[in-house]
N, C-alpha and C. Protein backbone atom coordinates (compact mmCIF):
# COMPACT_ATOMS: atom_id res chain seq x y z
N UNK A 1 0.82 -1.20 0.00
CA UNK A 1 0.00 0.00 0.00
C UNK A 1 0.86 1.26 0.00
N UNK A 2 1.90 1.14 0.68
CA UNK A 2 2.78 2.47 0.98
C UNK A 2 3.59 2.62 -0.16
N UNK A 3 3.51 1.72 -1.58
CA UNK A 3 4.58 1.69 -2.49
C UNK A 3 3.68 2.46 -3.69
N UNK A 4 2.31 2.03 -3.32
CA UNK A 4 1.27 3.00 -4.45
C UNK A 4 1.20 4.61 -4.15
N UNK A 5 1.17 5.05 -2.64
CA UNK A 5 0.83 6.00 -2.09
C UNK A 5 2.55 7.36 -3.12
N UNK A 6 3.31 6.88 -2.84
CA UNK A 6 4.44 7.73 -3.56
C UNK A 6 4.31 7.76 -5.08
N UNK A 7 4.27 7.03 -5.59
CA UNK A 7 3.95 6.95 -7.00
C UNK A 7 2.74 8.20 -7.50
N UNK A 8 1.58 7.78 -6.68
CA UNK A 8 0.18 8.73 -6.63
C UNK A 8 0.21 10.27 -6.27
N UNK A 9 1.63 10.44 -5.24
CA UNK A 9 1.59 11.71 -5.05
C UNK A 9 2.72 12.39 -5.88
N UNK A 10 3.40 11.72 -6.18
CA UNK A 10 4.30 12.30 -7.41
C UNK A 10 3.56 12.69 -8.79
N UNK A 11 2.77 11.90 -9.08
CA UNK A 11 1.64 12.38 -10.66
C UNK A 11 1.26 13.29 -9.96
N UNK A 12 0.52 13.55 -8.99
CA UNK A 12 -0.39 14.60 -8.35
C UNK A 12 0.47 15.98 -8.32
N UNK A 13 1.82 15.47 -7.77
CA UNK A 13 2.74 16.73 -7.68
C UNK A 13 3.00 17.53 -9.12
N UNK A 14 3.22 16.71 -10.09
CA UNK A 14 3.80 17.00 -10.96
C UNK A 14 2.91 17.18 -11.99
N UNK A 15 1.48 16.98 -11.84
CA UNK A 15 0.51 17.41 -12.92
C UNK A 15 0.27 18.61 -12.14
N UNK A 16 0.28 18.84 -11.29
CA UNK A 16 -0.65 20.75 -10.54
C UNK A 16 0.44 21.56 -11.10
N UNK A 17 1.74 21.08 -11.31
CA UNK A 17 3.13 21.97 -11.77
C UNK A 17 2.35 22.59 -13.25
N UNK A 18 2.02 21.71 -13.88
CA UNK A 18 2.24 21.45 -15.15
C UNK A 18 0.65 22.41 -15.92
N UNK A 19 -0.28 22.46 -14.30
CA UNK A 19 -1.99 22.90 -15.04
C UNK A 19 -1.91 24.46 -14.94
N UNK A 20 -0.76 24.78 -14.46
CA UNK A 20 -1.02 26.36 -13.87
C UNK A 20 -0.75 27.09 -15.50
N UNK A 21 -1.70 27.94 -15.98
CA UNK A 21 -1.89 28.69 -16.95
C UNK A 21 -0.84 29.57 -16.94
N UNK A 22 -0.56 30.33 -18.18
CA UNK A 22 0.38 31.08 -18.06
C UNK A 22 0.21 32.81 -18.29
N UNK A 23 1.01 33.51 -17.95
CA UNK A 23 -0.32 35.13 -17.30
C UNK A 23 -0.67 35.46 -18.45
N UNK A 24 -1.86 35.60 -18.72
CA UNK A 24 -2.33 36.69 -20.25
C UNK A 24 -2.62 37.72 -20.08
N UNK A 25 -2.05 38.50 -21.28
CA UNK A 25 -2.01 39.97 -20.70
C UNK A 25 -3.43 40.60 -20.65
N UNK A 26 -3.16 42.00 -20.19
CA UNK A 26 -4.72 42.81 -20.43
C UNK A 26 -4.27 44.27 -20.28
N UNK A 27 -5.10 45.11 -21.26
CA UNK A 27 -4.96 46.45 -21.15
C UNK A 27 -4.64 47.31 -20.16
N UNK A 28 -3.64 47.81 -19.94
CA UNK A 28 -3.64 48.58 -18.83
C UNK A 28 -4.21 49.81 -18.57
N UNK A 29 -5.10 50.34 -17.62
CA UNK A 29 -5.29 51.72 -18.05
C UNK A 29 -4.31 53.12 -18.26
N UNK A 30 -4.38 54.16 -19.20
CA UNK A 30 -3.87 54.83 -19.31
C UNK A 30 -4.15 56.16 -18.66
N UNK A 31 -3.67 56.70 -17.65
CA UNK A 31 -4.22 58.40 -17.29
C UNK A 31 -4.02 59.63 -18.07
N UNK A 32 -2.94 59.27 -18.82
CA UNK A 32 -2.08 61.08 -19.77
C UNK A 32 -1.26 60.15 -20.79
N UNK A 33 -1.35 61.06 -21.83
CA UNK A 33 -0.14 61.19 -23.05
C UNK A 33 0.42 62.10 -23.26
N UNK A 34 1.55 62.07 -23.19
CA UNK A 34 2.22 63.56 -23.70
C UNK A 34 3.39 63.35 -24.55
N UNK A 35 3.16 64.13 -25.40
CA UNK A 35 4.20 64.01 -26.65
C UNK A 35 4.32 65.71 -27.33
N UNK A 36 5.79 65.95 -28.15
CA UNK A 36 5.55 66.88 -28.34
C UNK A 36 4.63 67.19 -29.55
N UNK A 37 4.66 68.71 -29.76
CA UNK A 37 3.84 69.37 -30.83
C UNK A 37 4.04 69.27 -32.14
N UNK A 38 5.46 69.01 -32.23
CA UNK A 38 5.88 69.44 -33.53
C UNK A 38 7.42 68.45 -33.51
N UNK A 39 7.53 67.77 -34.55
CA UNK A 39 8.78 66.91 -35.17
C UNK A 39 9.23 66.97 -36.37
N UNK A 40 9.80 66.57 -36.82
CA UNK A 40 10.81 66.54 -38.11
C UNK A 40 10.23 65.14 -38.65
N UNK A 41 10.10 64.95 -40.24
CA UNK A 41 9.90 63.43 -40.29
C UNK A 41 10.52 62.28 -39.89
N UNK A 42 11.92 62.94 -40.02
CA UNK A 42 13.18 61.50 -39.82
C UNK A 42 13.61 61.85 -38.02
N UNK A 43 12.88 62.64 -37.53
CA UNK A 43 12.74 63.19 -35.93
C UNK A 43 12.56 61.49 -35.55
N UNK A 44 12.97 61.17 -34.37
CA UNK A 44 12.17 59.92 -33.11
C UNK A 44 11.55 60.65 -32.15
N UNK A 45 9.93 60.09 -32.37
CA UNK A 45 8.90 61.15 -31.55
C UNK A 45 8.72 59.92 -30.09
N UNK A 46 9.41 61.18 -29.03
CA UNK A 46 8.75 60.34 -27.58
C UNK A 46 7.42 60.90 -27.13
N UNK A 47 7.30 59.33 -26.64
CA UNK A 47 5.61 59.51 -26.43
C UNK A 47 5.34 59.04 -25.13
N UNK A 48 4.82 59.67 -24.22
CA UNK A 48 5.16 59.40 -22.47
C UNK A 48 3.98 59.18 -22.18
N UNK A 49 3.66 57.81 -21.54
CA UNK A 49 2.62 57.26 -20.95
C UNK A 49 2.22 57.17 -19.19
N UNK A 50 1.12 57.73 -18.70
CA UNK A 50 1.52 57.71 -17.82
C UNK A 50 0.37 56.53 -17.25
N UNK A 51 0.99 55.34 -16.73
CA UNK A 51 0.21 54.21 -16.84
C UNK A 51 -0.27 53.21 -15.48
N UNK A 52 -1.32 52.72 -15.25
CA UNK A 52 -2.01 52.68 -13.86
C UNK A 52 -1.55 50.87 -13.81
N UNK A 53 -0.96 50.50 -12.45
CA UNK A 53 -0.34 49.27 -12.18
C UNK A 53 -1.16 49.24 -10.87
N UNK A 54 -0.80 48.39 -9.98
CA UNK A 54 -0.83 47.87 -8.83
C UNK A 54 -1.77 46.84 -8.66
N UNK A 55 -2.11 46.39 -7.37
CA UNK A 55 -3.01 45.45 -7.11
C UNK A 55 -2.63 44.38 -7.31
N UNK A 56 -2.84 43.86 -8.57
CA UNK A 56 -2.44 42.54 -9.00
C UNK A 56 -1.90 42.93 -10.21
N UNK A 57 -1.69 43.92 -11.42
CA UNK A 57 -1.19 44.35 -12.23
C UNK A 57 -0.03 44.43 -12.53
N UNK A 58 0.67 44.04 -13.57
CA UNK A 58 2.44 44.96 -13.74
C UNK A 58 2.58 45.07 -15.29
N UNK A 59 3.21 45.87 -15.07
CA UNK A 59 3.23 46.36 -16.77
C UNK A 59 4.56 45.21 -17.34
N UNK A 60 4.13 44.98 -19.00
CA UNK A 60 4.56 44.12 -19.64
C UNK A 60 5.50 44.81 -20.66
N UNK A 61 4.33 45.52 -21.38
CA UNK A 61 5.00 46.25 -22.64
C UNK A 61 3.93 46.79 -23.27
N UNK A 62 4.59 47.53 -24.60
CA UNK A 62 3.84 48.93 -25.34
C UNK A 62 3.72 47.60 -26.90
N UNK A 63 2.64 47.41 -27.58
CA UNK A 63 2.45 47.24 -28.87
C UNK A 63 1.97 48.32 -29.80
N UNK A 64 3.09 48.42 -30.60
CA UNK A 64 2.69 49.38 -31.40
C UNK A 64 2.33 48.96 -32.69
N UNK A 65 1.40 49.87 -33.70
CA UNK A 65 1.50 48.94 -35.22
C UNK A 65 1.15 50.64 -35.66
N UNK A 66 2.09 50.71 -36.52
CA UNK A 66 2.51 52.18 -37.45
C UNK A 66 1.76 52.22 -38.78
N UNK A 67 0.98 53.21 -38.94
CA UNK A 67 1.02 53.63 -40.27
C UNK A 67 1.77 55.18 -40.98
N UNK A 68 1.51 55.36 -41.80
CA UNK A 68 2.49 56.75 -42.05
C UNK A 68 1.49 58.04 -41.75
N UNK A 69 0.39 57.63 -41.47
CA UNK A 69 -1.03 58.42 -40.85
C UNK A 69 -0.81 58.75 -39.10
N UNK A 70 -0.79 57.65 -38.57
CA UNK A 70 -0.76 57.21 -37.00
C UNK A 70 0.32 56.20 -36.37
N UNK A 71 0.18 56.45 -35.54
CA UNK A 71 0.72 55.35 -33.96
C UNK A 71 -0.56 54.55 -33.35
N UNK A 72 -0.54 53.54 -33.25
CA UNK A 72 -1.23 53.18 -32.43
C UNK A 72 -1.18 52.21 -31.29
N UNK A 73 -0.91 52.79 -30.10
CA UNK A 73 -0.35 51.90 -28.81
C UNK A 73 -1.46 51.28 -27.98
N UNK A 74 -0.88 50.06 -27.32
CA UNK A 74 -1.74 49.53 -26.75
C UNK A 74 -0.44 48.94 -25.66
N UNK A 75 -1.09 49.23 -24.28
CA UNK A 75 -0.05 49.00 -23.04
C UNK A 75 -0.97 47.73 -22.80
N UNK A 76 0.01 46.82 -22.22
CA UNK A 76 -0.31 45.99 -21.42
C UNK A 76 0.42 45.25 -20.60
N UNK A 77 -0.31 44.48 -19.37
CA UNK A 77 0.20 43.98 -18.43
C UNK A 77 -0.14 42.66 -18.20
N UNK A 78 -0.02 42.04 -17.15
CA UNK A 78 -0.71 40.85 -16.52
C UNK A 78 -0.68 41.00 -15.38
N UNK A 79 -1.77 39.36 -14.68
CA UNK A 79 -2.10 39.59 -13.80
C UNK A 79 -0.86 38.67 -12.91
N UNK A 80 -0.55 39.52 -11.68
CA UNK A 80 0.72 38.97 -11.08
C UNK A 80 0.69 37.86 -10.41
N UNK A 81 -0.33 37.82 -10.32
CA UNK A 81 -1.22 36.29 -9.06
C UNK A 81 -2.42 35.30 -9.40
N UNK A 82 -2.75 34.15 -9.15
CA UNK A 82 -3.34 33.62 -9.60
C UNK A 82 -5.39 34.10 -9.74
N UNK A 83 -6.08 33.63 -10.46
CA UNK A 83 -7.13 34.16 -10.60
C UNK A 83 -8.01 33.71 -9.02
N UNK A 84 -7.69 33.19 -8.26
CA UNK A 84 -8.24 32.59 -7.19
C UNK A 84 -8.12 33.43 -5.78
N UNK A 85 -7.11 33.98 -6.23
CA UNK A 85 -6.53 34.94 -5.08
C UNK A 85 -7.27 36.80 -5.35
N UNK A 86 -7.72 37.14 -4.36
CA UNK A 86 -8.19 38.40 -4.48
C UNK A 86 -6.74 39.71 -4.40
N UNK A 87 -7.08 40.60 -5.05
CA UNK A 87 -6.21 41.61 -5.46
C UNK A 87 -6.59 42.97 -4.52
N UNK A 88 -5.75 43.65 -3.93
CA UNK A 88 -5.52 45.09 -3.30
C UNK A 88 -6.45 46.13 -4.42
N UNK A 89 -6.55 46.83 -3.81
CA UNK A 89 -7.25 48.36 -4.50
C UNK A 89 -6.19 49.27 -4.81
N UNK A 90 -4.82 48.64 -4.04
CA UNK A 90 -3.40 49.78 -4.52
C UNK A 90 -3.10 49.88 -5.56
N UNK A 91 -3.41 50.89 -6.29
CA UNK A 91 -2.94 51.52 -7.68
C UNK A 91 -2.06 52.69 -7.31
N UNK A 92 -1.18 52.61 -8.61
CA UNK A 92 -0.47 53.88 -8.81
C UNK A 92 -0.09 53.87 -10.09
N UNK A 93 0.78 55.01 -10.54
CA UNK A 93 0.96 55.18 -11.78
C UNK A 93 2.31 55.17 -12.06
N UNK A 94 2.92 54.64 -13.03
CA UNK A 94 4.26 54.56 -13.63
C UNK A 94 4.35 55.59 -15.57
N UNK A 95 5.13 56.17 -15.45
CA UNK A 95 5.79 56.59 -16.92
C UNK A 95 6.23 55.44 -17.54
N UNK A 96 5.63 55.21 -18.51
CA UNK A 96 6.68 54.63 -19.65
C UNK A 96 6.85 55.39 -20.79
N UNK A 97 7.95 55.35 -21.85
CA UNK A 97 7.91 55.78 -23.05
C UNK A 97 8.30 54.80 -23.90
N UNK A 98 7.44 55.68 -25.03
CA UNK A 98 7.92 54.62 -25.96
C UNK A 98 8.16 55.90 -27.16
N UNK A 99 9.56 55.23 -28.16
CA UNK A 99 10.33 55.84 -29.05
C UNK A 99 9.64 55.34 -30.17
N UNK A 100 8.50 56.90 -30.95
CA UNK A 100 8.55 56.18 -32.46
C UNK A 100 9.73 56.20 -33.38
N UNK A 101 10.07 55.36 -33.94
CA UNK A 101 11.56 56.04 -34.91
C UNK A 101 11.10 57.41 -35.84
N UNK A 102 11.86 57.94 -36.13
CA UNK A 102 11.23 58.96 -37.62
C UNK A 102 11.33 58.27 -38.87
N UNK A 103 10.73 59.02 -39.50
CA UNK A 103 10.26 57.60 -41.00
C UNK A 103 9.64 58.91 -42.06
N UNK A 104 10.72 59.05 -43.36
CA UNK A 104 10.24 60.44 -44.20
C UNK A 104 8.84 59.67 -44.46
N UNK A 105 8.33 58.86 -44.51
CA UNK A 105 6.93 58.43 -44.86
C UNK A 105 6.00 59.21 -43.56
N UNK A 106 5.86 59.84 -43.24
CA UNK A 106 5.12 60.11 -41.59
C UNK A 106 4.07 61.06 -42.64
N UNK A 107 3.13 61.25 -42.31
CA UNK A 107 2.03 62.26 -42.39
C UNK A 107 2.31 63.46 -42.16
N UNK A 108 1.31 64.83 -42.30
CA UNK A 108 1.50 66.35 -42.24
C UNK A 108 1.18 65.67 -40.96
N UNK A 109 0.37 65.36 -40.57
CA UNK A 109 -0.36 65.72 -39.13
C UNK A 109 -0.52 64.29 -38.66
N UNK A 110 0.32 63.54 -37.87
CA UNK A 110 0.93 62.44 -37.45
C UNK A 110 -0.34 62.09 -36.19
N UNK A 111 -1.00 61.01 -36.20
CA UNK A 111 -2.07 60.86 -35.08
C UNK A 111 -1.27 60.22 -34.18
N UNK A 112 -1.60 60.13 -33.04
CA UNK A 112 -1.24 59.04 -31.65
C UNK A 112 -2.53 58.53 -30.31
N UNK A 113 -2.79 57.16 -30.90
CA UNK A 113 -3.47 56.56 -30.51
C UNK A 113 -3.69 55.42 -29.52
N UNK A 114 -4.19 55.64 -28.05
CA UNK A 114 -3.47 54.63 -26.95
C UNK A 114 -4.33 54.04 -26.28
N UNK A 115 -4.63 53.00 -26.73
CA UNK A 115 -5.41 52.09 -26.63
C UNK A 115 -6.77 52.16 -26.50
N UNK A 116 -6.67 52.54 -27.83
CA UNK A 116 -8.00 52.87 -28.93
C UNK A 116 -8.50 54.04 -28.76
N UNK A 117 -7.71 55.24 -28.02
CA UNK A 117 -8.32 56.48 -27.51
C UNK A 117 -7.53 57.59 -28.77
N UNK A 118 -7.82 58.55 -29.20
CA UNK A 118 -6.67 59.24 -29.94
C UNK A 118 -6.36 60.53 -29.03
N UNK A 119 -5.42 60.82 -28.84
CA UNK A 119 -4.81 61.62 -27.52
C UNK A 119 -4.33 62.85 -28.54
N UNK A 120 -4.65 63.01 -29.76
CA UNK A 120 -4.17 64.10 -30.63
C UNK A 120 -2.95 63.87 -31.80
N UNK A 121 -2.60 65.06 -32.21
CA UNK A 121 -1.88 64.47 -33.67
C UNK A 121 -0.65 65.37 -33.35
N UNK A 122 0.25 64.99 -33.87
CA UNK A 122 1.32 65.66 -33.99
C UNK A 122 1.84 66.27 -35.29
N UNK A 123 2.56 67.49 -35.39
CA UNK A 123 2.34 68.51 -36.87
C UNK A 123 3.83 68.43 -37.32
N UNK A 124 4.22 67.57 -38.38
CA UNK A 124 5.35 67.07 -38.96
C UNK A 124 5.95 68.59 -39.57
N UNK A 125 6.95 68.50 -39.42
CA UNK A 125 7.54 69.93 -40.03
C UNK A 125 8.39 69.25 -41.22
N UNK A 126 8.84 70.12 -42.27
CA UNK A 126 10.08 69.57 -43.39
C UNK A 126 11.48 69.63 -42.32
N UNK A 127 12.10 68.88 -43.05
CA UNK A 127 13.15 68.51 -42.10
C UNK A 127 14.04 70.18 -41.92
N UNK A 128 14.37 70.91 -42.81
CA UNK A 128 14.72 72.01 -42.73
C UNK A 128 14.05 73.32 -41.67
N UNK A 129 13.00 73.16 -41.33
CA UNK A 129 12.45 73.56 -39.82
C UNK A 129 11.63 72.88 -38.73
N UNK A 130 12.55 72.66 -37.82
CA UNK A 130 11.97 71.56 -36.78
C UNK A 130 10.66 72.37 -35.96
């Protein structure tokens, strides 16, 4: 009996290892964007996020997907703890930035869009006045 009992708790051990999901992300909320007014095309436009963590939250990373129109960012995080466990109300906010490169393809009037909100456009100058 005692030779089944180890065997049984080793599968047991080693399948609960094996069921735990792995974190998927989720939108983080965003409070502010700030970027400047005015760039150069071949300029790298920073774009400063100011972005809400805590609780069970942590920031992951910025996805961006470019057109020569817009930016469009989407922050996200995961959840730090399992779904079973209840989460704090402690929030706070962290900066991140993120670097668009400059690209002579950019638009007169460059949009920036963060997670699905448009926070305003930015006004491309010729490279000869920044």
């Amino acid at each position: 009996m005692k030779r089944a009992i180890v065997p049984a708790f080793l599968t047991i051990a080693l399948n609960s290892c094996q069921s735990q999901t792995p974190p998927q992300d989720t939108v983080l909320p965003v409070e502010n964007v700030s970027f400047p007014a005015t760039v150069t095309a071949d300029q790298d436009l920073p774009i400063t996020l100011t972005v809400g963590i805590g609780g069970c939250q942590e920031f992951r990373r910025i996805v961006a997907v470019r057109t020569p129109e817009e930016v469009r960012l989407t922050v996200l995080g995961n959840r730090t703890v399992p779904p079973e466990i209840a989460c704090t109300a402690e929030i706070r906010f962290v900066e991140r930035t993120y670097l668009d490169p400059g690209s002579a393809s950019r638009a007169d009037h460059f949009g920036v869009v963060v997670n699905a909100r448009s926070w305003g456009t930015v006004r491309v100058a010729s490279n000869t006045q920044p």
